[in-house]
Protein backbone atom coordinates (compact mmCIF):
# COMPACT_ATOMS: atom_id res chain seq x y z
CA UNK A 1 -22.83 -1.41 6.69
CA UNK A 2 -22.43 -4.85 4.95
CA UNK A 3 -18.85 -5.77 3.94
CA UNK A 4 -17.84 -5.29 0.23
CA UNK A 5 -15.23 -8.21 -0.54
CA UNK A 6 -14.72 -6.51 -4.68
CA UNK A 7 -12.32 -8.64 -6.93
CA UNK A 8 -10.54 -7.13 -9.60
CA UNK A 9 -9.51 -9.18 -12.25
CA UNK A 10 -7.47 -6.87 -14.44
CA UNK A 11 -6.20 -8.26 -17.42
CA UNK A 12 -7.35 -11.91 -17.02
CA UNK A 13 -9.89 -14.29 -17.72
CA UNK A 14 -12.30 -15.69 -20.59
CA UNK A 15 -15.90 -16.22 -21.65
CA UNK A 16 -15.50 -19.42 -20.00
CA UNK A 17 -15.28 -17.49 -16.52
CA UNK A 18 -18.80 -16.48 -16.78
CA UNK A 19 -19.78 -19.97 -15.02
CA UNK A 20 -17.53 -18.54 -11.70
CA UNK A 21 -19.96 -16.62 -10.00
CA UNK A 22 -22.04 -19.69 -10.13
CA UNK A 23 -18.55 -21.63 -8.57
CA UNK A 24 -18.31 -19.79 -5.94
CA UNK A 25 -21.97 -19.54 -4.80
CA UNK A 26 -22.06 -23.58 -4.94
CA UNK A 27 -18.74 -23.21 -2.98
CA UNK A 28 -19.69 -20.73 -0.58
CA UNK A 29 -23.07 -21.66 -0.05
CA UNK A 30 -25.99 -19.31 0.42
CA UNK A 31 -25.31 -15.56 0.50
CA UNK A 32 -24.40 -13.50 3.79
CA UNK A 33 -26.60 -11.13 4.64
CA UNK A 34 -23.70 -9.20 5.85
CA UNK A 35 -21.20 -9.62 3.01
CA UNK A 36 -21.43 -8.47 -0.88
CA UNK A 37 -19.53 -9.45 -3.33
CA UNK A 38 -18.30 -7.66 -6.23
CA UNK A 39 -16.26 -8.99 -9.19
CA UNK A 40 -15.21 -6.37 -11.60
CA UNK A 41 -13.68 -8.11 -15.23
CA UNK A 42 -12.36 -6.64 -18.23
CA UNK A 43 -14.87 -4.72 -19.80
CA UNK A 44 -15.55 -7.35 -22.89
CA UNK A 45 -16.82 -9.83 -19.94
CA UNK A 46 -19.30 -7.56 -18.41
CA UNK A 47 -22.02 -8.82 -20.03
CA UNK A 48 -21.23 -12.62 -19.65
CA UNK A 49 -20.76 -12.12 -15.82
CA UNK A 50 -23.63 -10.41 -15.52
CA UNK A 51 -25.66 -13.44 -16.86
CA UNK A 52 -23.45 -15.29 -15.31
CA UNK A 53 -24.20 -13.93 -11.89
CA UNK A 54 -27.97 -14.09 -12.08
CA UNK A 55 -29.49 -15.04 -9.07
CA UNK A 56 -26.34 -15.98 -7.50
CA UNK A 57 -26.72 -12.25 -5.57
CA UNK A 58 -22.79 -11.48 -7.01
CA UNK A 59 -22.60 -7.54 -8.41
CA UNK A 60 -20.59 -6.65 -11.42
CA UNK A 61 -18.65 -4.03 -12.25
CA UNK A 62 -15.97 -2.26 -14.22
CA UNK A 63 -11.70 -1.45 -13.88
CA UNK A 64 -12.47 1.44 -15.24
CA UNK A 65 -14.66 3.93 -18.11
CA UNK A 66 -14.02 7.52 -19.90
CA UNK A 67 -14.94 10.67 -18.10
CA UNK A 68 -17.09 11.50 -21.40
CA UNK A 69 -20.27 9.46 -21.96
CA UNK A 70 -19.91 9.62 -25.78
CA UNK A 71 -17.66 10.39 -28.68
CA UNK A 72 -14.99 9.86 -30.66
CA UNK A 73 -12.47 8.60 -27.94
CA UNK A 74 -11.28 5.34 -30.15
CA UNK A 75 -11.31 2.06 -27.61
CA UNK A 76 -12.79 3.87 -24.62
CA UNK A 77 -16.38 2.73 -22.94
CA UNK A 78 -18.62 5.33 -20.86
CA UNK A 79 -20.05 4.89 -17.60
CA UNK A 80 -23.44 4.99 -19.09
CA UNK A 81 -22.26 1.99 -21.49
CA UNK A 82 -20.99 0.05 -18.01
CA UNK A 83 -24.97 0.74 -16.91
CA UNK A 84 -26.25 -1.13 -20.23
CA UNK A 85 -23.69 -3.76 -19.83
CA UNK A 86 -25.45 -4.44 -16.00
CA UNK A 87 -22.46 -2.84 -14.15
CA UNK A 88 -23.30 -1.58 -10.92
CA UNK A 89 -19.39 -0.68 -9.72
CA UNK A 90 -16.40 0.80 -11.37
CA UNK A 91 -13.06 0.97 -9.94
CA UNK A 92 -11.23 4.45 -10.87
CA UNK A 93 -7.67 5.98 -10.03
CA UNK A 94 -6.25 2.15 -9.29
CA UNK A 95 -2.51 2.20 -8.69
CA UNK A 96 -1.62 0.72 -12.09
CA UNK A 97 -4.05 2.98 -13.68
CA UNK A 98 -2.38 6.09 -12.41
CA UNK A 99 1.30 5.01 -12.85
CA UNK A 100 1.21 3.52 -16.22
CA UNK A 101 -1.34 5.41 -17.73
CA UNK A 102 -0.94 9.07 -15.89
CA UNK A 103 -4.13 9.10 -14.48
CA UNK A 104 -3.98 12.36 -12.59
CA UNK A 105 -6.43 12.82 -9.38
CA UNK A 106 -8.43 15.95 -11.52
CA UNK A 107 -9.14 12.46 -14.56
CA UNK A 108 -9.97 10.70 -11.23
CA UNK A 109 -12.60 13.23 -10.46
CA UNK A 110 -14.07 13.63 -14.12
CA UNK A 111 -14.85 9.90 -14.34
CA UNK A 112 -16.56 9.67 -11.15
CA UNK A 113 -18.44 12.73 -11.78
CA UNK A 114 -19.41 10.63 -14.76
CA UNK A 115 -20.00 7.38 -13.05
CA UNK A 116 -21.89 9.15 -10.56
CA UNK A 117 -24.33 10.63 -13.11
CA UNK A 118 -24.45 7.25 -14.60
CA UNK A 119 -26.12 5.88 -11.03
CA UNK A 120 -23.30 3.88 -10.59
CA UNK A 121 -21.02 3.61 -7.47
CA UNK A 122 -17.04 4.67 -8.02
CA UNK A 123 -14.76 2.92 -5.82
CA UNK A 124 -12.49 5.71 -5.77
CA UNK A 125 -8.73 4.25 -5.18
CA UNK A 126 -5.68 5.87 -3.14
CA UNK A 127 -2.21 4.74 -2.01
CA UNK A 128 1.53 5.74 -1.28
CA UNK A 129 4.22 4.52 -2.86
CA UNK A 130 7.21 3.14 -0.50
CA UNK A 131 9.02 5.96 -0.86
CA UNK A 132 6.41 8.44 -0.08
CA UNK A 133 5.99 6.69 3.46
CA UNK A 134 9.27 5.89 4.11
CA UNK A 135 9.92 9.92 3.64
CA UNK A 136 7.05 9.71 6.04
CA UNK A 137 4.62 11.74 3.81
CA UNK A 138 1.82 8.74 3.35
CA UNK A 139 -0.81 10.91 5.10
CA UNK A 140 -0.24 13.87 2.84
CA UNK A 141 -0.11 11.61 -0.35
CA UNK A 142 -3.91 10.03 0.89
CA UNK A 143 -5.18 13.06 1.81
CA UNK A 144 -4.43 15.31 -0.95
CA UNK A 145 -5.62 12.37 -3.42
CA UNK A 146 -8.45 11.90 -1.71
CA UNK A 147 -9.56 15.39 -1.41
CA UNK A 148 -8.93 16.04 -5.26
CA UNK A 149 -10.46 12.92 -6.97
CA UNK A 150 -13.75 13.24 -5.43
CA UNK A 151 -15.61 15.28 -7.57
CA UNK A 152 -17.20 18.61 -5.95
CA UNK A 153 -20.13 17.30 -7.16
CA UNK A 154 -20.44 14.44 -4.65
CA UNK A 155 -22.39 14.80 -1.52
CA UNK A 156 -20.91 11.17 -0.15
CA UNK A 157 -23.72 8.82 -1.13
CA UNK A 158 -22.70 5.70 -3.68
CA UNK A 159 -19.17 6.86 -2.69
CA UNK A 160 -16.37 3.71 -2.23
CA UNK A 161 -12.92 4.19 -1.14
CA UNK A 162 -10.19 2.06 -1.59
CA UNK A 163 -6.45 2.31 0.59
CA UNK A 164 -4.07 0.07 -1.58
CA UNK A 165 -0.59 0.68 -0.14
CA UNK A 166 0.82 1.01 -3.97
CA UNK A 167 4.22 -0.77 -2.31
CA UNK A 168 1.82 -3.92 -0.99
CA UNK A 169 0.39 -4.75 -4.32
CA UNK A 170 1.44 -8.02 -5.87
CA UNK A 171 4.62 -8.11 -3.59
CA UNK A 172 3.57 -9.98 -0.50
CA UNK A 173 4.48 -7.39 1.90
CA UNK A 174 1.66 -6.46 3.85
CA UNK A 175 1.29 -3.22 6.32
CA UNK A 176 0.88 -3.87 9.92
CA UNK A 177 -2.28 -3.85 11.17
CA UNK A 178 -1.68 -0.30 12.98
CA UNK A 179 -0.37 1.45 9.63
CA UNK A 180 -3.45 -0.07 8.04
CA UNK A 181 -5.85 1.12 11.43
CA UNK A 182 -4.51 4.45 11.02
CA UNK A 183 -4.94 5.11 7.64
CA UNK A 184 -8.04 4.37 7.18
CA UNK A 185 -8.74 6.20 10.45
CA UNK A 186 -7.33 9.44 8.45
CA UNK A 187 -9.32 8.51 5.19
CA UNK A 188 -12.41 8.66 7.53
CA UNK A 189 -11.41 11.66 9.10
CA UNK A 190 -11.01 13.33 5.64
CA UNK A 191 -14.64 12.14 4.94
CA UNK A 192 -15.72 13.34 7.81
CA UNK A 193 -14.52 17.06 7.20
CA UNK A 194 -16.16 16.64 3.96
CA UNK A 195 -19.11 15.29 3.93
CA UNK A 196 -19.79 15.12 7.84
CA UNK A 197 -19.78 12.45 10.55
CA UNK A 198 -22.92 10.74 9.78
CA UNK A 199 -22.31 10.40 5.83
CA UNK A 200 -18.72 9.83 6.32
CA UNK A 201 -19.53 7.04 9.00
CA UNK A 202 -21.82 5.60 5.88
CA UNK A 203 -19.11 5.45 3.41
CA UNK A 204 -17.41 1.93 2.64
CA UNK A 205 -13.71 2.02 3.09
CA UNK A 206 -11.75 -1.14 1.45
CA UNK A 207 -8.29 -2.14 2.17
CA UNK A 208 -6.26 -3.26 -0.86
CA UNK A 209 -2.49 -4.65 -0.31
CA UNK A 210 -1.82 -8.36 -0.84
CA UNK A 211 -5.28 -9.50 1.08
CA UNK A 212 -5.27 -13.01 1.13
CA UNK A 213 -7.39 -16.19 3.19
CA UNK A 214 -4.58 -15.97 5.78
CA UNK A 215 -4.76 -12.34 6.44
CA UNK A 216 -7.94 -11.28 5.71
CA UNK A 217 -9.68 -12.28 8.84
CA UNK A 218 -7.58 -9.62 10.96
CA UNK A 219 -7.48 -7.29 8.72
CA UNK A 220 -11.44 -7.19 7.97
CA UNK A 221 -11.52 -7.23 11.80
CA UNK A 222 -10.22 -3.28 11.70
CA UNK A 223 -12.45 -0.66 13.22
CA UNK A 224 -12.88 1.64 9.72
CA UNK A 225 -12.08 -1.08 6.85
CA UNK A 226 -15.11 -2.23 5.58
CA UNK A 227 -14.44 -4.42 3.30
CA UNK A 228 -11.53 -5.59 0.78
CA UNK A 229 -10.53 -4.71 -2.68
CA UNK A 230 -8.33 -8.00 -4.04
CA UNK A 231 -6.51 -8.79 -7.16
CA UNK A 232 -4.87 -12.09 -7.88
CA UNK A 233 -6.73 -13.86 -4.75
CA UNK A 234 -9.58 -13.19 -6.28
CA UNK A 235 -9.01 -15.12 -9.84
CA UNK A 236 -9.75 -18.21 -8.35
CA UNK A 237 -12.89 -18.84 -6.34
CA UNK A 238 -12.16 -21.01 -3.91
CA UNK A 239 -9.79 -18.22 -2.51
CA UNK A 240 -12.51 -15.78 -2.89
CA UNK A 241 -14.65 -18.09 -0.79
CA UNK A 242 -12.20 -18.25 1.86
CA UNK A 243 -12.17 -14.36 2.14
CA UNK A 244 -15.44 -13.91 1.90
CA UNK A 245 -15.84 -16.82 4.98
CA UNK A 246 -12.85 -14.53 6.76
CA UNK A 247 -15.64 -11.27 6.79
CA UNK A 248 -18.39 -13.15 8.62
């Protein structure tokens, strides 16, 4: 399994950051067989990124679409819309998504049913808040958001997952590497039950909490992370290069 290194830009950048996928490749040199990278803007730079990207072997993708693929649903895009646009990713359930919009794990599970059908890959997302594993319930959060924002419909292929510790995002603090092993040892064995060992084993798992150049070498290093979903370390490529040089 190659290592996904996916940036998520949220709420930032221009038209005149189409010309970083071409940054970083001149940065980073040629690609890795072993490492892909994903960049996922806001949905107006889709398009320029995409062009952007050509030949420079980056993917593209989305923070997010409607579980609908058409219709009156004012200021929304469809997963089949993210597919004209040359998205080949779309992150769904993030953190920030699900607290300050009340993104519920069943909304979860419509839009990847919907990305799914739209022969795209969801990078399904999960986390606990601080609270939730201090009250020593973070396995029971996972699990039960795992298990209900997967749509039934999935049978584990073009399936991401995504552990952001909701209490390690954009504060610095950082999970050891055991709370980090083990979780994604659970998410795994969730998988597993699901889909089976061999499919399970196949499905990328990304860590996302605070991964920077100076952690991301040991963390990438864990037995079932497979890769790294990053947010402000990923705004600026030469930081992007340095992760990506951390996964080889």
């Amino acid at each position: 399994m190659k290592t996904l290194i996916a940036a998520n830009w949220k709420m930032h950048g221009d038209l005149s950051w189409a010309a970083k996928p071409k940054a970083f490749r001149d940065a980073h040199g040629p690609q890795n067989t072993n490492v892909e990278i994903l960049i996922c803007p806001p949905a107006y730079l889709i398009p320029a990124l995409v062009k952007g990207s050509e030949g420079q072997d980056i993917l593209i993708g989305a923070q997010n679409c409607h579980q609908e693929q058409g219709g009156a649903f004012t200021g929304e895009m469809s997963a089949d819309m993210v597919a004209n646009c040359g998205g080949r990713y779309v992150i769904l359930g993030h953190s920030e998504r699900r607290a300050l919009f009340g993104e519920t794990d069943g909304l979860v599970a419509a839009k990847a049913k919907s990305v799914l059908a739209s022969s795209l890959v969801p990078i399904i997302c999960v986390g606990e808040s601080r609270e939730q594993r201090e009250a020593g319930d973070a396995d029971e959060v996972v699990g039960a958001q795992l298990k209900n924002s997967i749509p039934e419909s999935a049978d584990g292929h073009k399936l991401v997952i995504a552990y952001e510790p909701v209490w390690a995002i954009g504060t610095g603090l950082v999970p050891t590497l055991e709370d980090i092993a083990s979780m994604h040892d659970h998410i795994r064995g969730i998988l597993s039950a699901r889909f089976g060992e061999n499919i399970a084993q196949s499905i990328c798992i990304l860590y996302g909490g605070s991964v920077k150049p100076s952690n991301a070498r040991e963390i990438l290093a864990l037995k079932d992370v497979n890769g790294a979903l990053i947010g402000g370390a990923g705004l600026e490529m030469d930081s992007l290069c340095a992760i990506a040089r951390e996964a080889l």
